[in-house]
Protein backbone atom coordinates (compact mmCIF):
# COMPACT_ATOMS: atom_id res chain seq x y z
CA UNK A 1 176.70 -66.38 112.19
CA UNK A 2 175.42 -67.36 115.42
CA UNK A 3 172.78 -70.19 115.60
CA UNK A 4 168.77 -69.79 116.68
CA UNK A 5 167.92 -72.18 119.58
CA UNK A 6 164.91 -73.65 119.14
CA UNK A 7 162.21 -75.35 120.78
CA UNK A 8 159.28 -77.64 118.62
CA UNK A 9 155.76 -77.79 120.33
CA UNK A 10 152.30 -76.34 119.16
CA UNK A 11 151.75 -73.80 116.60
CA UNK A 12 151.44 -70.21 118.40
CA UNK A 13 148.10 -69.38 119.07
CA UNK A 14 146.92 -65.44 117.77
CA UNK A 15 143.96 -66.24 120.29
CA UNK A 16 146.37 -66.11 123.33
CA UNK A 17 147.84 -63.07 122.07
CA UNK A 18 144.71 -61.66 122.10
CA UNK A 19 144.39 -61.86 125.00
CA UNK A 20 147.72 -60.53 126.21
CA UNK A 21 146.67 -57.30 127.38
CA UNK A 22 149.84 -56.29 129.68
CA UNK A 23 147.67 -54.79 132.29
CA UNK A 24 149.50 -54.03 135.41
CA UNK A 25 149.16 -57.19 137.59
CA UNK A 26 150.81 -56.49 140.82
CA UNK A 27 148.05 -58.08 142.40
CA UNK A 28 148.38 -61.10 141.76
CA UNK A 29 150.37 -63.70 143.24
CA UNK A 30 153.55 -65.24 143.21
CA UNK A 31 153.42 -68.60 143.52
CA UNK A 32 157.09 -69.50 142.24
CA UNK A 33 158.09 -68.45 146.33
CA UNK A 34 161.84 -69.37 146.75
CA UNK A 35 162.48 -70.25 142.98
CA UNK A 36 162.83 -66.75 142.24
CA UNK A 37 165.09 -65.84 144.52
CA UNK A 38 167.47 -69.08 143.73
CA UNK A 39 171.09 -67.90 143.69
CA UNK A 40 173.40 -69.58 141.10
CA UNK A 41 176.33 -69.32 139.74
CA UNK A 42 176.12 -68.33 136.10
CA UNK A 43 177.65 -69.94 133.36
CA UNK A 44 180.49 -67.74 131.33
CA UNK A 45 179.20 -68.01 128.33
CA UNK A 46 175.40 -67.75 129.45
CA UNK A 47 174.04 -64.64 127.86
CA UNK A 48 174.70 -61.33 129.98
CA UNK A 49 171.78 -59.11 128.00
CA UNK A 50 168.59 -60.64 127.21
CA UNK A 51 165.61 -59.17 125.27
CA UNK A 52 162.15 -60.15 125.88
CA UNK A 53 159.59 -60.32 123.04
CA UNK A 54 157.37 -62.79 124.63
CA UNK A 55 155.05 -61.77 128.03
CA UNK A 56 154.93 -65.92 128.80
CA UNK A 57 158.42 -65.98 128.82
CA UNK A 58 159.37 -62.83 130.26
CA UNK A 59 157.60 -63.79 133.86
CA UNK A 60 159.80 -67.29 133.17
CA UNK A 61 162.80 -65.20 133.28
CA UNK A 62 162.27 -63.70 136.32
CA UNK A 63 160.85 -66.39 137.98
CA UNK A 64 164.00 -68.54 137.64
CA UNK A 65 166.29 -65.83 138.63
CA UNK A 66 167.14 -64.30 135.19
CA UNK A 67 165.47 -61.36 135.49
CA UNK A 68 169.11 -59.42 136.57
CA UNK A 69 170.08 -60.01 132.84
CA UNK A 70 166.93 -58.65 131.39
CA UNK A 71 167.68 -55.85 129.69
CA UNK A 72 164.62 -54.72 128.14
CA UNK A 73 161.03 -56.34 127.23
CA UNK A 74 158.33 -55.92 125.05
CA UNK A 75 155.12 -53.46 125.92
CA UNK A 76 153.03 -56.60 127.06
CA UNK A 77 155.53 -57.86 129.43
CA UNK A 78 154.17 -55.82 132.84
CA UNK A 79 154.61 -58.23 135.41
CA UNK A 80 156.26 -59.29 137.44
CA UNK A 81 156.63 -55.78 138.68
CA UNK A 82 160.19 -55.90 138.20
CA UNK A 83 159.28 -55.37 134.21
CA UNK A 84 158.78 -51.66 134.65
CA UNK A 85 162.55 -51.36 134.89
CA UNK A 86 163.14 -52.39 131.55
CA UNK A 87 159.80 -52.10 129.95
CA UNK A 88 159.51 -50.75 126.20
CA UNK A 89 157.51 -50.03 123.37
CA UNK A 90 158.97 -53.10 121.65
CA UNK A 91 156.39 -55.04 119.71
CA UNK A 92 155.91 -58.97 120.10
CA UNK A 93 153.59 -58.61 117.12
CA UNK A 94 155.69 -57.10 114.40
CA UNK A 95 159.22 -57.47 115.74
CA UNK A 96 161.90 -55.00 114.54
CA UNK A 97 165.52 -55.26 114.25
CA UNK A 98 166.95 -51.96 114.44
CA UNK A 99 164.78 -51.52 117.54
CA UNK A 100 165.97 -54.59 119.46
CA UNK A 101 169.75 -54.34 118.12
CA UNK A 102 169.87 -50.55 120.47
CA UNK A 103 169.59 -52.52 123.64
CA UNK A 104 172.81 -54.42 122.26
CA UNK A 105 171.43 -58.25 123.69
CA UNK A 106 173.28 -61.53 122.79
CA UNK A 107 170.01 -63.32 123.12
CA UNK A 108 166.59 -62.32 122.17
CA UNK A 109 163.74 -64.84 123.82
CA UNK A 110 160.50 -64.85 121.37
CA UNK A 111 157.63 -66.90 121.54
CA UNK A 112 157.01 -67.19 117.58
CA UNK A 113 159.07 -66.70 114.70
CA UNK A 114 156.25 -66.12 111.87
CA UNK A 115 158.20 -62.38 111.07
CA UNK A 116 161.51 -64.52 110.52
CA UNK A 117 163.04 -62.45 113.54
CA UNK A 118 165.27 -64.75 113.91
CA UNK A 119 166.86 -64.73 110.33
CA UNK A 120 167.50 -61.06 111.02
CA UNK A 121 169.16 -60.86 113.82
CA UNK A 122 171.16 -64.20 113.06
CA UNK A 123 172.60 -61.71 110.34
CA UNK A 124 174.23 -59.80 112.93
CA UNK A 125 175.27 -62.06 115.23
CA UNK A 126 172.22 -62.07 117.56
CA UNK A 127 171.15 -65.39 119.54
CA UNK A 128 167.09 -65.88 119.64
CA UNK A 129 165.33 -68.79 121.48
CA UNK A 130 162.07 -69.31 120.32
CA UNK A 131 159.26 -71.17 122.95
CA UNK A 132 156.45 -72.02 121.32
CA UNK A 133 152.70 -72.13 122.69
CA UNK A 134 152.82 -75.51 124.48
CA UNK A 135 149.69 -77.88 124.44
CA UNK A 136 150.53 -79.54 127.71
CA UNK A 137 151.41 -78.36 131.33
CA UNK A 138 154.47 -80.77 130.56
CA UNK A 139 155.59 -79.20 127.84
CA UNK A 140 155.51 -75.96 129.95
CA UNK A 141 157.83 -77.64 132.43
CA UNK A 142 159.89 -78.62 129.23
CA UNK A 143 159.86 -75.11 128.59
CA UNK A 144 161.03 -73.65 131.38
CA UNK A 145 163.96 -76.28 131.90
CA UNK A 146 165.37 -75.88 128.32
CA UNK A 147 164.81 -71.73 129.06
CA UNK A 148 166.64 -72.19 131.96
CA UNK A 149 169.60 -74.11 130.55
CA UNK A 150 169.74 -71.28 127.58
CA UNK A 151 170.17 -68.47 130.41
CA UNK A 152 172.34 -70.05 133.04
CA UNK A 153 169.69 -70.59 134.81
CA UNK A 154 169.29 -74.44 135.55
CA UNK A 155 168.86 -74.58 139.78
CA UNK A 156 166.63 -71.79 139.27
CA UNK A 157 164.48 -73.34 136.35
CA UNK A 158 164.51 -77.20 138.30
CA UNK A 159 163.05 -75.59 141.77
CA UNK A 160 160.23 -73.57 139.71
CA UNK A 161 159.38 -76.58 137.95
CA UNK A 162 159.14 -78.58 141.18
CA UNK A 163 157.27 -75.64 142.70
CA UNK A 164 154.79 -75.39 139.97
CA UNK A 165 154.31 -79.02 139.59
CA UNK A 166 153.57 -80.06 143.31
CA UNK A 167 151.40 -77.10 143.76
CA UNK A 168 149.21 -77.92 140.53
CA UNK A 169 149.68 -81.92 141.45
CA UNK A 170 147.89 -80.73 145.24
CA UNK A 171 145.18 -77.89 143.32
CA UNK A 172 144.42 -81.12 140.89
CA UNK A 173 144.11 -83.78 143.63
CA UNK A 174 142.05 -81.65 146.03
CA UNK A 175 139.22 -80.59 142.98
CA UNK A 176 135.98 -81.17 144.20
CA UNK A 177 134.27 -84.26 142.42
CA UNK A 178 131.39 -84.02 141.41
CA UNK A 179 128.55 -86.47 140.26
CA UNK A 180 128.77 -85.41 136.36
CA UNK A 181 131.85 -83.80 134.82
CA UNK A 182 130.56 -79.74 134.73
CA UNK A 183 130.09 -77.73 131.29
CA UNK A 184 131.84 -74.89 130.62
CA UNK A 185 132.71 -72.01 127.88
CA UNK A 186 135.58 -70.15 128.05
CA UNK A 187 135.75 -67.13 126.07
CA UNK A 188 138.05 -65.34 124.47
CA UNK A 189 136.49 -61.93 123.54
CA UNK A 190 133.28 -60.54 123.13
CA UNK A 191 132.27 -62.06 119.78
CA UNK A 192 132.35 -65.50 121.54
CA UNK A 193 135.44 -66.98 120.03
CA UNK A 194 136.88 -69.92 122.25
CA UNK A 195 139.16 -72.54 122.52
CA UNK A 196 138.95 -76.61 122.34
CA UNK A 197 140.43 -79.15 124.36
CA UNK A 198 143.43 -79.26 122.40
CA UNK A 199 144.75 -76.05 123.23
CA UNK A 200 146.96 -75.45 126.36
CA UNK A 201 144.36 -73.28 128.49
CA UNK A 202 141.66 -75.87 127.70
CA UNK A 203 143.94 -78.98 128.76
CA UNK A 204 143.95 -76.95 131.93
CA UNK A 205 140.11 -77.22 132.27
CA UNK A 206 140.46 -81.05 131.66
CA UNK A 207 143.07 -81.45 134.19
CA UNK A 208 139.89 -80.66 136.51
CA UNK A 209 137.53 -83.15 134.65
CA UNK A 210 135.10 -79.84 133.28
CA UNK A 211 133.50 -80.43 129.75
CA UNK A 212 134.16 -77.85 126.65
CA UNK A 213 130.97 -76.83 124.76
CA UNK A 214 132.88 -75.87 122.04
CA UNK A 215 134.15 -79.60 121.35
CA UNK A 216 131.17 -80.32 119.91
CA UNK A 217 131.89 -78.14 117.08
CA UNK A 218 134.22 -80.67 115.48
CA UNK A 219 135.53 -77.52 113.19
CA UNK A 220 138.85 -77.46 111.69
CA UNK A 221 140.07 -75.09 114.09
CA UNK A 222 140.53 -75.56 117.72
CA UNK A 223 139.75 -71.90 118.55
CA UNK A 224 135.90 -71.92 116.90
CA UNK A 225 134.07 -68.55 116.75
CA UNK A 226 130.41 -69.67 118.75
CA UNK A 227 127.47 -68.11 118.32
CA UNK A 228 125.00 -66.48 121.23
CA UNK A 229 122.41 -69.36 120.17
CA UNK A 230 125.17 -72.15 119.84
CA UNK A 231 125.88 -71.52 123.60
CA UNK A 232 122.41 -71.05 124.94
CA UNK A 233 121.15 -74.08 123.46
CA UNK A 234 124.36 -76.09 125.56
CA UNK A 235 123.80 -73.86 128.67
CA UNK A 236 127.38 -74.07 130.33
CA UNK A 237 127.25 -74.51 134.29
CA UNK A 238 130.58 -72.67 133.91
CA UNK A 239 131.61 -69.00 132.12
CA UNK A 240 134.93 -68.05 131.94
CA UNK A 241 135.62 -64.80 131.10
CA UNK A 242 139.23 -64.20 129.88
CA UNK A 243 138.00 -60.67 127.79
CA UNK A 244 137.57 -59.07 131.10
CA UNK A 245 140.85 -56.69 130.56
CA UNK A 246 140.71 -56.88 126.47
CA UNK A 247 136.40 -56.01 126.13
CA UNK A 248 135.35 -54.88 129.24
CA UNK A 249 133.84 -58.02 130.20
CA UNK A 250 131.88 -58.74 133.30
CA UNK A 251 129.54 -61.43 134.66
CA UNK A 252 126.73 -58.33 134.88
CA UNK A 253 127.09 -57.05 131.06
CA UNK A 254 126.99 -61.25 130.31
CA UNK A 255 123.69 -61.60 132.35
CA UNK A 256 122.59 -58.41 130.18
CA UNK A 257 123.01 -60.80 126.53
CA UNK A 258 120.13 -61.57 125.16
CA UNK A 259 118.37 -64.45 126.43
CA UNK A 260 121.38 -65.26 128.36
CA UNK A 261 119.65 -64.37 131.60
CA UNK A 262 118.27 -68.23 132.00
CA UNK A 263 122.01 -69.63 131.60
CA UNK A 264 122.52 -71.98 134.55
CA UNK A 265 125.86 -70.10 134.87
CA UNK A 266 124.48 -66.63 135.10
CA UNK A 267 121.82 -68.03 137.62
CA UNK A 268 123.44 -70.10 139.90
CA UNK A 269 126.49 -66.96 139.64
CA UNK A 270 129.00 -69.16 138.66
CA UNK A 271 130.06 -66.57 135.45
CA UNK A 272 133.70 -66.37 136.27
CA UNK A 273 135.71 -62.86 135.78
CA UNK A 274 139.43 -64.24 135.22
CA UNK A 275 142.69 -62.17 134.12
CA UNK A 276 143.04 -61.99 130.70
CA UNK A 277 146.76 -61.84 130.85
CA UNK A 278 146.98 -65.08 133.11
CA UNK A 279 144.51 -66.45 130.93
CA UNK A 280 146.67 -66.30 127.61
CA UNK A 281 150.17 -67.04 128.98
CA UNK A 282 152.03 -70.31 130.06
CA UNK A 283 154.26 -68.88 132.97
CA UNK A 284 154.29 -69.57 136.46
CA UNK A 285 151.05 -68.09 136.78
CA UNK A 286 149.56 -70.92 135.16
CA UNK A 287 149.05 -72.13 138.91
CA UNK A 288 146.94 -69.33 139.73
CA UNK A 289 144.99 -69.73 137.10
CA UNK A 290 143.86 -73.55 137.82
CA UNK A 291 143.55 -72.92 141.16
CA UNK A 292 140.44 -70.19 140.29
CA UNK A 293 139.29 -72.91 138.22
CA UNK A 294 139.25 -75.74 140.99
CA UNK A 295 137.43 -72.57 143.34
CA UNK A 296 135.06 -72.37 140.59
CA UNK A 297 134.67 -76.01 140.54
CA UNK A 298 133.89 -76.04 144.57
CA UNK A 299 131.69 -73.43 144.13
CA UNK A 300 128.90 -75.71 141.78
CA UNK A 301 129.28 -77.98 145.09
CA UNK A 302 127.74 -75.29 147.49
């Protein structure tokens, strides 16, 4: 029986699946550069044909030069656009054995293991490696070194972490400062659910010195369900929108709520449309994603 390689961090979050849409995101960029493109030699024993059942991990893959061992990924795993090669109707939701056992892989990469995946395909002799949703942009980095070791991978996993971490180290030293830390909400779908501080997309707000609204909730949950009142009454100078993909989202059908028309943030325009599938993943994309909030951030400044 071969073993399951795995890796201990946060409990997966259903709110970042949510919000995993798999839109096509050709658009967007790259900003692993050279990383992807590392040349290495591989390992014999590193795993020849990998599955994909995790969209976070699946842009890791390619991003440290993996991607030529990808043999097939789940139906939220779009980008990069080197997915639709080996894109399937696989499920990251409700994972099945027979299913992933056709594409005949000696390691499956998941990001939780609630189904007990794992067990099954343990039973016939299948490797998984399970990353869990991190908390911190250092666990990420964690992440994508141990991810990299698993594959054969290593050179290609160190210069993506370097690339990611100087380029967020510059986005996070150049934020504009400003007199009082900014408010913000970030929502999650159209029935206001959120996220706290203590999640991985909100540490990424913090990194910038914003303030969460939905701290002061003190629930027992760190991705509260708001209400339209609850967020009037704190009147964010920030909206994040990560339901544009998932609801249909914009900052016009916000400025349309009820009594959300006086918000500072749909006033001043400062009602951010981001990507939904950036928004809910811890890939190398996370860089793109703090980078619209530091614009966002320089934008209260004009």
């Amino acid at each position: 029986m071969k073993k399951v390689i795995r890796r201990c961090s946060a409990v997966m979050v259903a709110a970042l699946l949510i919000g995993a849409c798999g839109g096509n995101d050709s658009e967007s960029s790259d900003p692993t550069g050279s990383p992807a493109e590392a040349e290495a030699s591989i390992p014999a024993d590193s795993p020849q044909r990998i599955v994909s059942l995790s969209p976070s991990h699946t842009e890791m893959l390619f991003a440290i030069g993996a991607g030529d061992h990808v043999v097939a990924v789940d139906s939220l795993s779009t980008y990069p656009d080197e997915t639709q090669a080996v894109l399937t109707d696989l499920s990251a939701f409700e994972p099945n054995v027979e299913a992933i056992s056709k594409y005949e892989p000696d390691l499956v990469v998941i990001a939780d293991d609630s189904s007990g995946i794992s067990g099954q395909l343990a039973a016939i002799g299948i490797d998984t490696w399970i990353g869990l949703a991190p908390t911190t942009i250092d666990e990420v980095y964690e992440q994508v070194t141990e991810l990299g070791d698993v594959v054969g991978r290593a050179d290609g996993a160190t210069a993506l972490v370097a690339e990611m971490s100087s380029s967020i180290d510059e986005i996070v030293a150049g934020a504009t400062a400003l007199a009082e830390p900014p408010t913000y909400y970030h929502e999650l779908d159209d029935t206001y659910f959120s996220v706290t501080s203590n999640t991985f997309i909100g540490s990424l707000y913090s990194m910038l010195g914003l303030r969460n609204i939905a701290d002061a909730t003190e629930g027992d949950t760190d991705y509260p369900q708001l209400s339209a009142e609850f967020i009037v009454t704190q009147d964010p100078d920030l909206i994040f929108l990560a339901d544009t993909k998932c609801c249909g989202v914009t900052a016009d059908t916000v400025a349309g709520r009820p009594g959300w028309e006086g918000l500072a943030a749909v006033m001043n325009g400062n009602v951010i449309e981001m990507d939904d599938d950036i928004a809910s993943r811890w890939g190398p994309r996370v860089v793109d994603y703090l980078r619209a909030i530091a614009e966002a951030i320089a934008g209260l400044a004009n």
